[in-house]
N, C-alpha and C. Protein backbone atom coordinates (compact mmCIF):
# COMPACT_ATOMS: atom_id res chain seq x y z
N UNK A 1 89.88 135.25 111.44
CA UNK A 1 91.27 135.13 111.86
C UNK A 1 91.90 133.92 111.17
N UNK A 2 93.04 133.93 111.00
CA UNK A 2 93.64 133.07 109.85
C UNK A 2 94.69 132.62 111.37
N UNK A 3 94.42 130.82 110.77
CA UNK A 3 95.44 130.25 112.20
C UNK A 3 96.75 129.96 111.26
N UNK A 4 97.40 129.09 112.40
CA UNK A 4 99.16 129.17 111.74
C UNK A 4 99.31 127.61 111.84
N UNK A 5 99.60 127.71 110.41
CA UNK A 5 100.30 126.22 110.32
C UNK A 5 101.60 125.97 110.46
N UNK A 6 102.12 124.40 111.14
CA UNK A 6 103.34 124.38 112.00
C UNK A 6 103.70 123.26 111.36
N UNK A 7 104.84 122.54 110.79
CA UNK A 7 104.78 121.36 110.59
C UNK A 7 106.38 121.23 111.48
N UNK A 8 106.35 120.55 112.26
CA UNK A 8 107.01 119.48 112.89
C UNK A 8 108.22 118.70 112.25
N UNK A 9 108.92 118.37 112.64
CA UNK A 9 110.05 117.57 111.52
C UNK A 9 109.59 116.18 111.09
N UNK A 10 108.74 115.46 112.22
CA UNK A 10 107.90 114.54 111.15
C UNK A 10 107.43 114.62 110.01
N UNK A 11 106.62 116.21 110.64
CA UNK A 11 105.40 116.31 109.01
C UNK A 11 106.24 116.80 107.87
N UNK A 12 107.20 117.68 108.29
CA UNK A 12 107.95 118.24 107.17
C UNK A 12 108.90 116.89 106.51
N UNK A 13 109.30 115.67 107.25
CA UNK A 13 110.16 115.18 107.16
C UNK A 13 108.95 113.94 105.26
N UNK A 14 107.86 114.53 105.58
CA UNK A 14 107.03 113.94 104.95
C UNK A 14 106.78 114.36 103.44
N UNK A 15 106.99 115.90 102.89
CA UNK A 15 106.76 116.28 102.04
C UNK A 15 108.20 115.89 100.98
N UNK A 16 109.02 115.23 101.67
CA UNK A 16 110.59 115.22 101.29
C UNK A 16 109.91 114.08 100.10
N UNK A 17 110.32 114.66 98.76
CA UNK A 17 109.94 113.83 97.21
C UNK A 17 108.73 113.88 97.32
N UNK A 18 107.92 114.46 97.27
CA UNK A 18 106.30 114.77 96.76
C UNK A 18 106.87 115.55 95.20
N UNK A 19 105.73 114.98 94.61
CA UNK A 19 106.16 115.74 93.50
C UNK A 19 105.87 117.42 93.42
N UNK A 20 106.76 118.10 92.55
CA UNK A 20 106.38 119.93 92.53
C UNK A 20 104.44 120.31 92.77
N UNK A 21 104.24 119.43 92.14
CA UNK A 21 102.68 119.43 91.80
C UNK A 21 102.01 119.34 92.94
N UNK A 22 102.57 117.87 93.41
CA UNK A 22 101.37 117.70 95.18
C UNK A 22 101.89 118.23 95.90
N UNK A 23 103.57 119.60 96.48
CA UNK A 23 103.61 119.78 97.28
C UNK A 23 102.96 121.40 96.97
N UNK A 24 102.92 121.56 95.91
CA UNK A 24 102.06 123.07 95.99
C UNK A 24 100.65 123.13 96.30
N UNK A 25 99.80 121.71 95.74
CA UNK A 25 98.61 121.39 96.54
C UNK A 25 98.19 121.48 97.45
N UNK A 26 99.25 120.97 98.06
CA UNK A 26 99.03 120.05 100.13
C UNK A 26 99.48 122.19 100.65
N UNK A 27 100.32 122.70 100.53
CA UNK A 27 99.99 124.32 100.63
C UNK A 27 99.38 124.95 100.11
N UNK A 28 98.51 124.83 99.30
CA UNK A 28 96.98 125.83 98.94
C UNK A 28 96.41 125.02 99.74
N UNK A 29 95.85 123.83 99.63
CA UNK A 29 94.85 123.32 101.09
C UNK A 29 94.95 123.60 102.24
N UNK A 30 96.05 123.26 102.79
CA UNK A 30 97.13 124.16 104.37
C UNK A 30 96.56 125.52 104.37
N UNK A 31 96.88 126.29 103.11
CA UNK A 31 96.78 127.70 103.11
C UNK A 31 95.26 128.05 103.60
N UNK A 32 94.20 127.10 102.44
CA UNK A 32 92.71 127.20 102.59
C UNK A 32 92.10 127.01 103.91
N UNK A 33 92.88 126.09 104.19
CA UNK A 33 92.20 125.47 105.90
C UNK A 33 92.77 126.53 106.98
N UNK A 34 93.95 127.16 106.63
CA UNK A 34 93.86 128.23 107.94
C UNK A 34 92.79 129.25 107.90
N UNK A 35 92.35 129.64 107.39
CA UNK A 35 90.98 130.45 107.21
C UNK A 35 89.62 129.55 107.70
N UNK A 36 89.36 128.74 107.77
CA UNK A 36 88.25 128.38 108.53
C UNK A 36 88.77 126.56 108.44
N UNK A 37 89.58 125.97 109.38
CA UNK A 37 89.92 125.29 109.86
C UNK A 37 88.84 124.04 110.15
N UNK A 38 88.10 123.81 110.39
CA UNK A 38 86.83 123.48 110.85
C UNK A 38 85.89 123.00 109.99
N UNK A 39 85.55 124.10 109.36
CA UNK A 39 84.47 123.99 108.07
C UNK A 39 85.27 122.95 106.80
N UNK A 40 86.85 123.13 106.99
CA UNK A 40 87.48 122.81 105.61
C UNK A 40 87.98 121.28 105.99
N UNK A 41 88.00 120.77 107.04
CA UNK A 41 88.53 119.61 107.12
C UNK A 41 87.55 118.52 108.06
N UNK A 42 88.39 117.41 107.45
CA UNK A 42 87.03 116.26 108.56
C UNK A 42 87.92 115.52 109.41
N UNK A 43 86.98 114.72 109.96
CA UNK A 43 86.99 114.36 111.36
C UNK A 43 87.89 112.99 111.27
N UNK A 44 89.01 112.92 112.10
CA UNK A 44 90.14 111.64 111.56
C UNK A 44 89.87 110.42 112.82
N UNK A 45 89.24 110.94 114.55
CA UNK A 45 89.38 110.22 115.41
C UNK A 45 87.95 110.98 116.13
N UNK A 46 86.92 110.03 116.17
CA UNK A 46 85.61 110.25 116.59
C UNK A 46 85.41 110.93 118.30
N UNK A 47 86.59 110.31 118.99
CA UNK A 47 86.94 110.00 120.26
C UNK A 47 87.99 111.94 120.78
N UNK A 48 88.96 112.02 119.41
CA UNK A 48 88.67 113.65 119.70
C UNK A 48 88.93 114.21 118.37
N UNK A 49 87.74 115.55 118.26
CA UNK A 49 87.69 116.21 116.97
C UNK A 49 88.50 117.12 117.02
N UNK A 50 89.51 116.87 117.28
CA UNK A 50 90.95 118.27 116.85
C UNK A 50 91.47 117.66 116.35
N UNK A 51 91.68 116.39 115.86
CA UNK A 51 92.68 115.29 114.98
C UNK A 51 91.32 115.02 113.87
N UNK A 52 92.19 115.76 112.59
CA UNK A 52 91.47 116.21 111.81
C UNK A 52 92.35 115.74 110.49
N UNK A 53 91.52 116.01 109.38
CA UNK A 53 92.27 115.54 107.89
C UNK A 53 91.51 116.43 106.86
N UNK A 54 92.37 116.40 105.59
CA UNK A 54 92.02 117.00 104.42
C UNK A 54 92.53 116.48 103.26
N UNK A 55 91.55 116.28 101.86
CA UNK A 55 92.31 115.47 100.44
C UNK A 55 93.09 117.08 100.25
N UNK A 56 94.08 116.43 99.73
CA UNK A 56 94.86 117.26 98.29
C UNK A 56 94.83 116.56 97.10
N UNK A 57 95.54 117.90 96.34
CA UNK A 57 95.96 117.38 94.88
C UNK A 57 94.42 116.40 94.19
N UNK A 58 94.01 117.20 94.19
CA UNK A 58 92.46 116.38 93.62
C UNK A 58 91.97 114.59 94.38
N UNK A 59 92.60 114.67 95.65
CA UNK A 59 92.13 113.65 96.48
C UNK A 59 93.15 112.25 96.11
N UNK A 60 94.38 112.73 95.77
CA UNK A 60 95.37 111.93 95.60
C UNK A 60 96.55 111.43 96.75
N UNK A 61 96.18 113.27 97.69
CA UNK A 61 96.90 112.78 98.95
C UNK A 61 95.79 113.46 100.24
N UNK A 62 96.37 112.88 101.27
CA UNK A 62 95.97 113.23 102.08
C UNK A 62 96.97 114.11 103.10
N UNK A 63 96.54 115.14 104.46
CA UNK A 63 97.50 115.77 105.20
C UNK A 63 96.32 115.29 106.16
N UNK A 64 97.11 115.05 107.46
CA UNK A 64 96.20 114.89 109.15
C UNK A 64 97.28 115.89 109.68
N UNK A 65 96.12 116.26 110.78
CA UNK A 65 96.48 117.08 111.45
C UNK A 65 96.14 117.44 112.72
N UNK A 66 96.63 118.29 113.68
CA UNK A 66 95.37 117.97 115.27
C UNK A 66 95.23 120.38 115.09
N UNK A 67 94.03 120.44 115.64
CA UNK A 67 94.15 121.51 115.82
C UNK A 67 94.11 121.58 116.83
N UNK A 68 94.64 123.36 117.37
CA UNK A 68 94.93 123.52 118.89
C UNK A 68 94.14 125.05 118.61
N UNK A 69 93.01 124.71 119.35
CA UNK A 69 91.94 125.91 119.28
C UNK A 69 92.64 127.23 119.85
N UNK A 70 93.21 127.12 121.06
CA UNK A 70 93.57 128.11 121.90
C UNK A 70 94.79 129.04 121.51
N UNK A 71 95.67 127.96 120.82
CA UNK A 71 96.97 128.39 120.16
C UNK A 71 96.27 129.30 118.63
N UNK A 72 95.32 128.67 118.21
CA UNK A 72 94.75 129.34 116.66
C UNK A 72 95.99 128.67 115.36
N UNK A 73 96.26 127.25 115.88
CA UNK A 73 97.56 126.75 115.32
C UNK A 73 96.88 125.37 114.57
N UNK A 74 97.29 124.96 113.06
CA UNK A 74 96.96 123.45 112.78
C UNK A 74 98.64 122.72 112.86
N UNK A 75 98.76 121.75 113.27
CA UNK A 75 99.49 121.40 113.98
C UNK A 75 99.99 119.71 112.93
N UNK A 76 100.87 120.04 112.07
CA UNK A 76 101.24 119.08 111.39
C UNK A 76 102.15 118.13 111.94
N UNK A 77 102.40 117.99 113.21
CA UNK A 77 103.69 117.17 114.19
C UNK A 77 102.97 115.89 113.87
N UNK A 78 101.86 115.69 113.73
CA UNK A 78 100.80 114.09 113.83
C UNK A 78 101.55 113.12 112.79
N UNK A 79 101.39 112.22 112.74
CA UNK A 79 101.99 110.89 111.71
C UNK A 79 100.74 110.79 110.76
N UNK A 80 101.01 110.70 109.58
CA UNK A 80 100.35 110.72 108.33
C UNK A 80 99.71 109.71 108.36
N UNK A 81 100.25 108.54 108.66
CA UNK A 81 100.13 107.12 108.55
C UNK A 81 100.97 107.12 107.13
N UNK A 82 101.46 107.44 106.58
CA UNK A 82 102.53 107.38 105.39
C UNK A 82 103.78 106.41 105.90
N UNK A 83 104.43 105.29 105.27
CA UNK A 83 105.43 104.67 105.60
C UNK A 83 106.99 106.42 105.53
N UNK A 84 107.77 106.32 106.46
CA UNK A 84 108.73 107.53 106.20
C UNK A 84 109.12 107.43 104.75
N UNK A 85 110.01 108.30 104.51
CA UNK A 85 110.23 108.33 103.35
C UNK A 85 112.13 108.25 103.13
């Protein structure tokens, strides 16, 4: 089952000037990780494993994220730790 990625006006508010290059990245990884969610990303907060992360663009950027098992949703509303843009 392929989950659904959501981005939030934070997260979206985040891709605003990425270059053509890293924002087609950071969506093939998005894309990759809805298909097995889990297996494709690591662990961002020891304390809970649904706040999760993944490199893009050959490990130039990063996306965090929390998953919501029940929803079958990755959930881009989280803060990057990126200063806004």
């Amino acid at each position: 089952m392929t989950w659904r990625v959501e981005f939030a006006a934070a997260g979206a508010h985040q891709t605003i000037g990425l270059p053509e290059s890293a924002y087609l990245a950071l969506n093939k990884t998005l894309a990759l990780i809805s298909r097995t969610p889990w297996e494709l990303s690591l662990l961002d907060d020891p304390d809970d494993p649904a706040f999760r992360w993944a490199p893009f663009d050959n490990g130039l950027g990063a996306v965090f994220f929390r998953l919501d098992e029940p929803r079958q949703l990755i959930d881009r509303a989280q803060d990057s730790g990126l200063p806004p843009t």
